[in-house]
PDB file of N, CA and C in Angstrom:
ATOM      1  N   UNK A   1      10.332  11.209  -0.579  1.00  0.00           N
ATOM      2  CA  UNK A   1      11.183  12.340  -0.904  1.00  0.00           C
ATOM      3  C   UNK A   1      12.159  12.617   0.233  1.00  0.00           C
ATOM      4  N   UNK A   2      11.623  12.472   1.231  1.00  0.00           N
ATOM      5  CA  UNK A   2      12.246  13.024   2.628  1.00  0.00           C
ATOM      6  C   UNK A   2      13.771  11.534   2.888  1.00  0.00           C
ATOM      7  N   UNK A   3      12.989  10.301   1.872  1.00  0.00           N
ATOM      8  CA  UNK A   3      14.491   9.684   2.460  1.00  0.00           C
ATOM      9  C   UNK A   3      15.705   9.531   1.073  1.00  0.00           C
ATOM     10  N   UNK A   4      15.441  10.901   0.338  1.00  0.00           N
ATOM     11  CA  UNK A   4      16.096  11.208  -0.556  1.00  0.00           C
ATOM     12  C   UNK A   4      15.972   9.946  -2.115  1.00  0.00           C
ATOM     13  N   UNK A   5      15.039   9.436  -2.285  1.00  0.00           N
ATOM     14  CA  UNK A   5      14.697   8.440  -3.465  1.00  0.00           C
ATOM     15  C   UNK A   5      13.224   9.269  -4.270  1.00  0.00           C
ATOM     16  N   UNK A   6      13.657   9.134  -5.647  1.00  0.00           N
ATOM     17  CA  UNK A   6      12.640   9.778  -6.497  1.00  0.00           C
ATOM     18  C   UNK A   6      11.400   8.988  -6.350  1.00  0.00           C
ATOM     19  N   UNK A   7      10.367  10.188  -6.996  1.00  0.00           N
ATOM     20  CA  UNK A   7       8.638   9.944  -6.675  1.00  0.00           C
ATOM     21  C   UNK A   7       7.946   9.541  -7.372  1.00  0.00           C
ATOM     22  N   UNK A   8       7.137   8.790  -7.659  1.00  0.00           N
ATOM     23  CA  UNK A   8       6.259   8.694  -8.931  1.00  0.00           C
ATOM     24  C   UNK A   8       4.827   8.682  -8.075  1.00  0.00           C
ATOM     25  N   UNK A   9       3.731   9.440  -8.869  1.00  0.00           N
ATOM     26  CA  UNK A   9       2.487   9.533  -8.048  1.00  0.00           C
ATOM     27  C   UNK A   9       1.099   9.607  -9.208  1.00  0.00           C
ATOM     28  N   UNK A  10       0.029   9.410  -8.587  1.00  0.00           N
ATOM     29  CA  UNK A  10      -1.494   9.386  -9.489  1.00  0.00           C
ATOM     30  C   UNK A  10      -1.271  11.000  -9.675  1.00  0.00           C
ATOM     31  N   UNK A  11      -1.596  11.333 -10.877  1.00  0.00           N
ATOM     32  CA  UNK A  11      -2.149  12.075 -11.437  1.00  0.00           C
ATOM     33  C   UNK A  11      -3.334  12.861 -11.097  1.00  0.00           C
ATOM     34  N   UNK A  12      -4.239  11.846 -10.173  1.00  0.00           N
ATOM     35  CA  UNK A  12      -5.882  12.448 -10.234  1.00  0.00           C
ATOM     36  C   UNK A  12      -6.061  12.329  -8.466  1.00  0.00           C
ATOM     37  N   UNK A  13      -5.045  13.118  -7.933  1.00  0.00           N
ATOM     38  CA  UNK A  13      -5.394  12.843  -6.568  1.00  0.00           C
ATOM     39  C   UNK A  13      -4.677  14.631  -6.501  1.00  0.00           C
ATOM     40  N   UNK A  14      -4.633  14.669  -4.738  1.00  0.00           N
ATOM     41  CA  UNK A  14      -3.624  15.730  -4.312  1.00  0.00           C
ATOM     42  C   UNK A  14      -2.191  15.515  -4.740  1.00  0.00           C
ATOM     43  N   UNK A  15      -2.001  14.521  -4.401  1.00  0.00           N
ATOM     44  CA  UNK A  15      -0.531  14.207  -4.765  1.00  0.00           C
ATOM     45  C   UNK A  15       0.332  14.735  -5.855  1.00  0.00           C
ATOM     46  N   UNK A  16      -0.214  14.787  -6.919  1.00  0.00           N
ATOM     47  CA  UNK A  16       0.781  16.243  -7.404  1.00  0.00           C
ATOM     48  C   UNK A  16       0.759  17.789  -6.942  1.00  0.00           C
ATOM     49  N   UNK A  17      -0.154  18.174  -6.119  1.00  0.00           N
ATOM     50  CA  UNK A  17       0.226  19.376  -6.042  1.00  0.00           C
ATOM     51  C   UNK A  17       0.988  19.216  -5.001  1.00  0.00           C
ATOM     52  N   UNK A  18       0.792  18.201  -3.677  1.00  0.00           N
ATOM     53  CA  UNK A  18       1.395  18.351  -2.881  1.00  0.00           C
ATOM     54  C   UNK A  18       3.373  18.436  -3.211  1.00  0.00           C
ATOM     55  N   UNK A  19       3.316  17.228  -3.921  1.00  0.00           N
ATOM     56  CA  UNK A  19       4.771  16.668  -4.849  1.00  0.00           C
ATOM     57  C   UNK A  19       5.399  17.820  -5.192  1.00  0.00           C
ATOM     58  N   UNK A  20       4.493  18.623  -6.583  1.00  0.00           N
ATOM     59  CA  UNK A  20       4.564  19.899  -7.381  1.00  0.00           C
ATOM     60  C   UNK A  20       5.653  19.093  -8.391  1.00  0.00           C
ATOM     61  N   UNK A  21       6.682  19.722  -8.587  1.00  0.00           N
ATOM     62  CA  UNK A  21       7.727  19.470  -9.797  1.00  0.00           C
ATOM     63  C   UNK A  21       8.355  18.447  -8.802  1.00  0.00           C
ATOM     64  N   UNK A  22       8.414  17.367  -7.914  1.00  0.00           N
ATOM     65  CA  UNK A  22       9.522  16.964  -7.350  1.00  0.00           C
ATOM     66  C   UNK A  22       9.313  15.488  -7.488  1.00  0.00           C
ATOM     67  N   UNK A  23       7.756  15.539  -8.236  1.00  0.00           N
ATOM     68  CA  UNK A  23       8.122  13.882  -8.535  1.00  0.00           C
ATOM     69  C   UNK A  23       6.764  13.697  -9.978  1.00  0.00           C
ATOM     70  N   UNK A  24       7.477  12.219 -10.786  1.00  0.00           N
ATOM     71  CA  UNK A  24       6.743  12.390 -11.693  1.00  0.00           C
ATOM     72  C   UNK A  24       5.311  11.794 -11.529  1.00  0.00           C
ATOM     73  N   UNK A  25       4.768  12.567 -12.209  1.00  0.00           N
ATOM     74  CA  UNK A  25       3.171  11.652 -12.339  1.00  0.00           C
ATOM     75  C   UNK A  25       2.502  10.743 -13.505  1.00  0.00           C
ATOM     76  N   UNK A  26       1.659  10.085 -12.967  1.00  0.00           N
ATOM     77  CA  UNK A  26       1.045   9.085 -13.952  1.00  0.00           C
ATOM     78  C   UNK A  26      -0.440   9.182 -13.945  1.00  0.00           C
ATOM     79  N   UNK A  27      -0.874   8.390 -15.180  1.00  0.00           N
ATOM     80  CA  UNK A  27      -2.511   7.865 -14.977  1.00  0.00           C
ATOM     81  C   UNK A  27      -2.544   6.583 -14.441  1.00  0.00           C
ATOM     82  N   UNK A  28      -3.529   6.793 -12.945  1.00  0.00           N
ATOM     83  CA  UNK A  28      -3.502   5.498 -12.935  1.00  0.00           C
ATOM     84  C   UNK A  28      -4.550   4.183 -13.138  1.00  0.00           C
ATOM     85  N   UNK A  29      -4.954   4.383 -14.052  1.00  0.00           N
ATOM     86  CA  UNK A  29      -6.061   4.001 -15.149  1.00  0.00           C
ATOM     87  C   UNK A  29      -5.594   3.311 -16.051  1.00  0.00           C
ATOM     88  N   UNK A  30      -3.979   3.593 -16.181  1.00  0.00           N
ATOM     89  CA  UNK A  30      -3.090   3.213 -17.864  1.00  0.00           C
ATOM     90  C   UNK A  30      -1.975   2.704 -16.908  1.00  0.00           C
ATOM     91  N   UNK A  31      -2.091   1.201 -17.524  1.00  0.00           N
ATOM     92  CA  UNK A  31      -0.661   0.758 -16.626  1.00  0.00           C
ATOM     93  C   UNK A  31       0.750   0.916 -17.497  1.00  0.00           C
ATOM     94  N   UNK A  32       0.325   1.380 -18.678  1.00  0.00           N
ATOM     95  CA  UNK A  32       1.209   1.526 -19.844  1.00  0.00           C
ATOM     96  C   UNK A  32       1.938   2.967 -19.373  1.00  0.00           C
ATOM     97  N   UNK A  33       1.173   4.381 -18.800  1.00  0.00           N
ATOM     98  CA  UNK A  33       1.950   5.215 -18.600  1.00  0.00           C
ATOM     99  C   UNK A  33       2.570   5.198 -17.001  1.00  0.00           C
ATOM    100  N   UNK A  34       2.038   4.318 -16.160  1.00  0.00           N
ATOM    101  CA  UNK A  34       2.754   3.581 -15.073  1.00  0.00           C
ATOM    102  C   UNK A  34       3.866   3.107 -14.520  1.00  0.00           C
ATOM    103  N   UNK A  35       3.638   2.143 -15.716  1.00  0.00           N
ATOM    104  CA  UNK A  35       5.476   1.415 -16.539  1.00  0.00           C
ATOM    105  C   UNK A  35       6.090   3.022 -16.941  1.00  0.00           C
ATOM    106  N   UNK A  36       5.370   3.801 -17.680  1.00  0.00           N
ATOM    107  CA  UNK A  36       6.745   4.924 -18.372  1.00  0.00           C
ATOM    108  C   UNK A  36       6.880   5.214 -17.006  1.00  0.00           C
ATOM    109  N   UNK A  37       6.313   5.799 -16.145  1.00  0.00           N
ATOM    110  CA  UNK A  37       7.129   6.435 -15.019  1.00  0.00           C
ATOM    111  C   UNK A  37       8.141   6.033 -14.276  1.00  0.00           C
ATOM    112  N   UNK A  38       7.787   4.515 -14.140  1.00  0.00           N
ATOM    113  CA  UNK A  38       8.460   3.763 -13.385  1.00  0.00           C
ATOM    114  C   UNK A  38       9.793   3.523 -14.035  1.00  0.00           C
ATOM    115  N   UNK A  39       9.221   3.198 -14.870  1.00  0.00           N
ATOM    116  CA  UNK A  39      10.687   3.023 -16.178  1.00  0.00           C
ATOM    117  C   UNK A  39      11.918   3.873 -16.481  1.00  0.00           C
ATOM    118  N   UNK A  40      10.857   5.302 -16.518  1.00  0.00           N
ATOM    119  CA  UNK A  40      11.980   6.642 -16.720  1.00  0.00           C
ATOM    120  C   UNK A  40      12.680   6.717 -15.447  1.00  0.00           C
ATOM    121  N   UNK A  41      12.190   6.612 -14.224  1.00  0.00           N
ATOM    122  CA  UNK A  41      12.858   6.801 -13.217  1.00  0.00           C
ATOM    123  C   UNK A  41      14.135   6.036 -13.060  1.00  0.00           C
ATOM    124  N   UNK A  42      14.023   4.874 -13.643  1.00  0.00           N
ATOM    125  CA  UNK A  42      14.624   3.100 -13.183  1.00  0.00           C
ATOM    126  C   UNK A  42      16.084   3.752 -14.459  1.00  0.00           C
ATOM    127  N   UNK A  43      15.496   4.576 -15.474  1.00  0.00           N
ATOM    128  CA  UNK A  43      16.670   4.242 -16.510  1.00  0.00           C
ATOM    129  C   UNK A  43      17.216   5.784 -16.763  1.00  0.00           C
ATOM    130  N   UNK A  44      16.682   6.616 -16.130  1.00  0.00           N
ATOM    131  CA  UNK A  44      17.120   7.789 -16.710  1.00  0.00           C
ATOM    132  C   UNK A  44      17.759   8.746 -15.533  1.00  0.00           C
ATOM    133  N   UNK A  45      19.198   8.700 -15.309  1.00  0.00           N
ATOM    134  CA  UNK A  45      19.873   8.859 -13.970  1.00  0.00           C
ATOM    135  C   UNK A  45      19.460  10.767 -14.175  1.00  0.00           C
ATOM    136  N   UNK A  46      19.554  11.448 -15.018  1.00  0.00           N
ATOM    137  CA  UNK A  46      19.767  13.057 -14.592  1.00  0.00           C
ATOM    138  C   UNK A  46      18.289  12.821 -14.458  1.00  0.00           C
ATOM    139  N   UNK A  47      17.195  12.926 -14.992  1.00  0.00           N
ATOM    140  CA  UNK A  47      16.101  12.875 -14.118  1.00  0.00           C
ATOM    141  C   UNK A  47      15.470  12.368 -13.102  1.00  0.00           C
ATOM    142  N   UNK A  48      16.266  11.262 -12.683  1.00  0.00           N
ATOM    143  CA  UNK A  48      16.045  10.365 -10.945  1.00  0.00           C
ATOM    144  C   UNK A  48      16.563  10.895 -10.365  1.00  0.00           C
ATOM    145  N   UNK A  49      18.175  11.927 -10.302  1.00  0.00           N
ATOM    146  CA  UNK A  49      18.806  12.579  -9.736  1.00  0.00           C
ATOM    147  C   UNK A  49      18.098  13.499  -9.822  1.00  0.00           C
ATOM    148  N   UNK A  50      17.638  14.531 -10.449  1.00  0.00           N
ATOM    149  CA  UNK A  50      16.691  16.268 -10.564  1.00  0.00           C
ATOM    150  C   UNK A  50      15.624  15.912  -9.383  1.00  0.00           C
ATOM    151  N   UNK A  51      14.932  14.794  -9.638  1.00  0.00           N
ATOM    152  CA  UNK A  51      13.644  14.436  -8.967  1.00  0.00           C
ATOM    153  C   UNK A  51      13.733  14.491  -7.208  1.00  0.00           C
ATOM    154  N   UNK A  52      15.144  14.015  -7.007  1.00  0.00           N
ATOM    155  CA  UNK A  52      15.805  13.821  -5.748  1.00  0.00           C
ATOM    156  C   UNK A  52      15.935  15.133  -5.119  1.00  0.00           C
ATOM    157  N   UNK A  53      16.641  15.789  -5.599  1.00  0.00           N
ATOM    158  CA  UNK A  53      17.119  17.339  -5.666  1.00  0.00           C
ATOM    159  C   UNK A  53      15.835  17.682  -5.352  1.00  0.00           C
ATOM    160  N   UNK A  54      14.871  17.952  -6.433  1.00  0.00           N
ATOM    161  CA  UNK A  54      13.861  18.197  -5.892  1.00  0.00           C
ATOM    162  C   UNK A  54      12.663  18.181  -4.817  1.00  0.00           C
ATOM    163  N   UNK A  55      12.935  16.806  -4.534  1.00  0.00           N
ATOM    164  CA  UNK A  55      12.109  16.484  -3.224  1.00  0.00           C
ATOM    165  C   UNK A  55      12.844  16.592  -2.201  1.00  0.00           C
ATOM    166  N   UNK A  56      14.218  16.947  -1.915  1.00  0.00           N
ATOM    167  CA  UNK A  56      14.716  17.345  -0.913  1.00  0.00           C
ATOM    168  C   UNK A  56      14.256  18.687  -0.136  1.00  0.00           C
ATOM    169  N   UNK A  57      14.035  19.997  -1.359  1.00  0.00           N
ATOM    170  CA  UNK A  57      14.356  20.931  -0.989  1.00  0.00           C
ATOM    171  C   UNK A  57      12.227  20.719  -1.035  1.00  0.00           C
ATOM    172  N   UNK A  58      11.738  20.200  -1.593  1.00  0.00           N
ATOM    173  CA  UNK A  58       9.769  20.092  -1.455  1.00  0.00           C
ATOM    174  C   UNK A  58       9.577  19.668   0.087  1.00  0.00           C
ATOM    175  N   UNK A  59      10.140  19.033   0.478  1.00  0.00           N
ATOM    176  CA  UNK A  59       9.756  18.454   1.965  1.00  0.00           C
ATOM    177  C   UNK A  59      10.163  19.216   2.778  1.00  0.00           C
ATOM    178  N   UNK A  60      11.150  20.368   2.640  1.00  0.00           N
ATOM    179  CA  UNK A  60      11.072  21.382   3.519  1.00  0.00           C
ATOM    180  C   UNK A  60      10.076  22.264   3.459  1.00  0.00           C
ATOM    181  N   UNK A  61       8.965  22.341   3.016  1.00  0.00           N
ATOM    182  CA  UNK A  61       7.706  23.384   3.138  1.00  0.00           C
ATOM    183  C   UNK A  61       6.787  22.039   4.250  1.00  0.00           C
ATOM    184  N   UNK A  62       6.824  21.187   4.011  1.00  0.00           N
ATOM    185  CA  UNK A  62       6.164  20.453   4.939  1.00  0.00           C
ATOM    186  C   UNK A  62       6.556  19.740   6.019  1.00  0.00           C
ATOM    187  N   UNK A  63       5.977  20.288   7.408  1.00  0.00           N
ATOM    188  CA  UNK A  63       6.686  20.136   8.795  1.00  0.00           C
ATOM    189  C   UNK A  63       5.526  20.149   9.945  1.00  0.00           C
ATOM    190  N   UNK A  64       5.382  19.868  10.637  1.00  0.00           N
ATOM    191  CA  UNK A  64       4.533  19.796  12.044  1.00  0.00           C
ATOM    192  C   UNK A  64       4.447  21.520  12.344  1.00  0.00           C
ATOM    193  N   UNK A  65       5.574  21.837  12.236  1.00  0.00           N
ATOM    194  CA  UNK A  65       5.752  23.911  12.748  1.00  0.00           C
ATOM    195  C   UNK A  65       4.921  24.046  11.997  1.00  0.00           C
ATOM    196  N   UNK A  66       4.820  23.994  10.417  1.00  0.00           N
ATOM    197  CA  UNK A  66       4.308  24.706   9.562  1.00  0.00           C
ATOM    198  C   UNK A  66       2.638  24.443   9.618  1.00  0.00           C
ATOM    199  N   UNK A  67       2.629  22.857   9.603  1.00  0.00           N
ATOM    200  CA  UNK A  67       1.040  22.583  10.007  1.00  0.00           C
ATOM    201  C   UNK A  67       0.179  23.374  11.112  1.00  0.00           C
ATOM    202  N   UNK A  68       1.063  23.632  12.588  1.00  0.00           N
ATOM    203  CA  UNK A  68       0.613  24.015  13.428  1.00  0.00           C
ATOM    204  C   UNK A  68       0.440  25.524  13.447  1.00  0.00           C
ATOM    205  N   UNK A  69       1.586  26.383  12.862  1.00  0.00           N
ATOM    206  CA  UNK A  69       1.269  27.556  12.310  1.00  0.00           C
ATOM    207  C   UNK A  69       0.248  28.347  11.791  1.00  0.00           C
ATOM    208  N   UNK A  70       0.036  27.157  10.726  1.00  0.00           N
ATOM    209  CA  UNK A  70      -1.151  27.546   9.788  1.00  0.00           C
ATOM    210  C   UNK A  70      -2.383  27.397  10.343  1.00  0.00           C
ATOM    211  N   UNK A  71      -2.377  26.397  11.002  1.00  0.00           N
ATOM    212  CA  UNK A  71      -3.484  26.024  12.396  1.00  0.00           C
ATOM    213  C   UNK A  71      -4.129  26.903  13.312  1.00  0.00           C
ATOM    214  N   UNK A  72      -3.195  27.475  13.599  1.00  0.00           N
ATOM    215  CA  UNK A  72      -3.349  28.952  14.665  1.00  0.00           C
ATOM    216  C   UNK A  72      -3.798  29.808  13.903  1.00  0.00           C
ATOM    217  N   UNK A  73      -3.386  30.197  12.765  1.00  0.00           N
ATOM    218  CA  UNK A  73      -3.440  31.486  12.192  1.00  0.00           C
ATOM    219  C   UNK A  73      -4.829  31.038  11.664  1.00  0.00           C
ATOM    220  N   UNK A  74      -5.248  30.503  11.330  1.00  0.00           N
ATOM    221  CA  UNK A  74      -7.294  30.263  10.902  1.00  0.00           C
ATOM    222  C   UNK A  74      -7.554  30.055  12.119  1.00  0.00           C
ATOM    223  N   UNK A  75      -7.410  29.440  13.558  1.00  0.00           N
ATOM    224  CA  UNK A  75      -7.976  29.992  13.930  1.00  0.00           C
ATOM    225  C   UNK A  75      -8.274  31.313  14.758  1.00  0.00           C
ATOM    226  N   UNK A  76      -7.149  31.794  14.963  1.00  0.00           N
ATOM    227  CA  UNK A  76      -6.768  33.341  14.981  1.00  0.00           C
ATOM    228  C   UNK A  76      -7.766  34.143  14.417  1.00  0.00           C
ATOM    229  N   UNK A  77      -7.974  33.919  12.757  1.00  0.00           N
ATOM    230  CA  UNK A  77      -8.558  34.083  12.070  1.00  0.00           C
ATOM    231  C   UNK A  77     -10.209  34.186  12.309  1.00  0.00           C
ATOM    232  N   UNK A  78     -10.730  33.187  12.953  1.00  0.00           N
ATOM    233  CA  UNK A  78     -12.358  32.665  13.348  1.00  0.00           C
ATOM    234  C   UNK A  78     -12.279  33.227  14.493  1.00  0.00           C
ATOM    235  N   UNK A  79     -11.492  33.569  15.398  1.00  0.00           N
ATOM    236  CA  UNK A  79     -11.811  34.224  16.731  1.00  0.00           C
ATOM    237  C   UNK A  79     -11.902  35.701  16.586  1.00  0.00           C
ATOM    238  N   UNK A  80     -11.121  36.368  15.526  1.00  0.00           N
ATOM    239  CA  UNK A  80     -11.319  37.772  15.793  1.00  0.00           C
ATOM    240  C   UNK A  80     -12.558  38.314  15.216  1.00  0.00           C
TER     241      UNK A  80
END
């Protein structure tokens, strides 16, 4: 996402929530809905473009600041 090219990801992992709307998902159990993802991406420019858009502005919630932030603040959290 971060080098601006659309996403395709498993279905049955973190990876969509992490993704959220910014990239599509599959089963990856079914190589048949695999191919659709891959496929839709490969042939369908306003949704390879949306997907882009999207993971541009998704990879700004995730950053080293933000990791380390959140880091402090639990344990902030366990010390008081």
């Amino acid at each position: 996402m971060m080098a601006g090219v659309p996403v395709t990801v498993a279905n049955n992992t973190t990876l969509p929530e992490i993704a959220g709307d910014a990239a599509d998902t599959f089963d990856p159990y079914d190589t048949g809905d695999m191919s659709r993802s891959m496929e839709r991406i490969l042939t369908d420019k306003v949704f390879r473009d949306t997907l882009v858009v999207r993971g541009r502005e998704r990879v700004k919630l995730y950053s080293w600041r933000n990791a380390a932030e959140a880091t402090l603040a639990v344990c902030a959290d366990l010390c008081a």
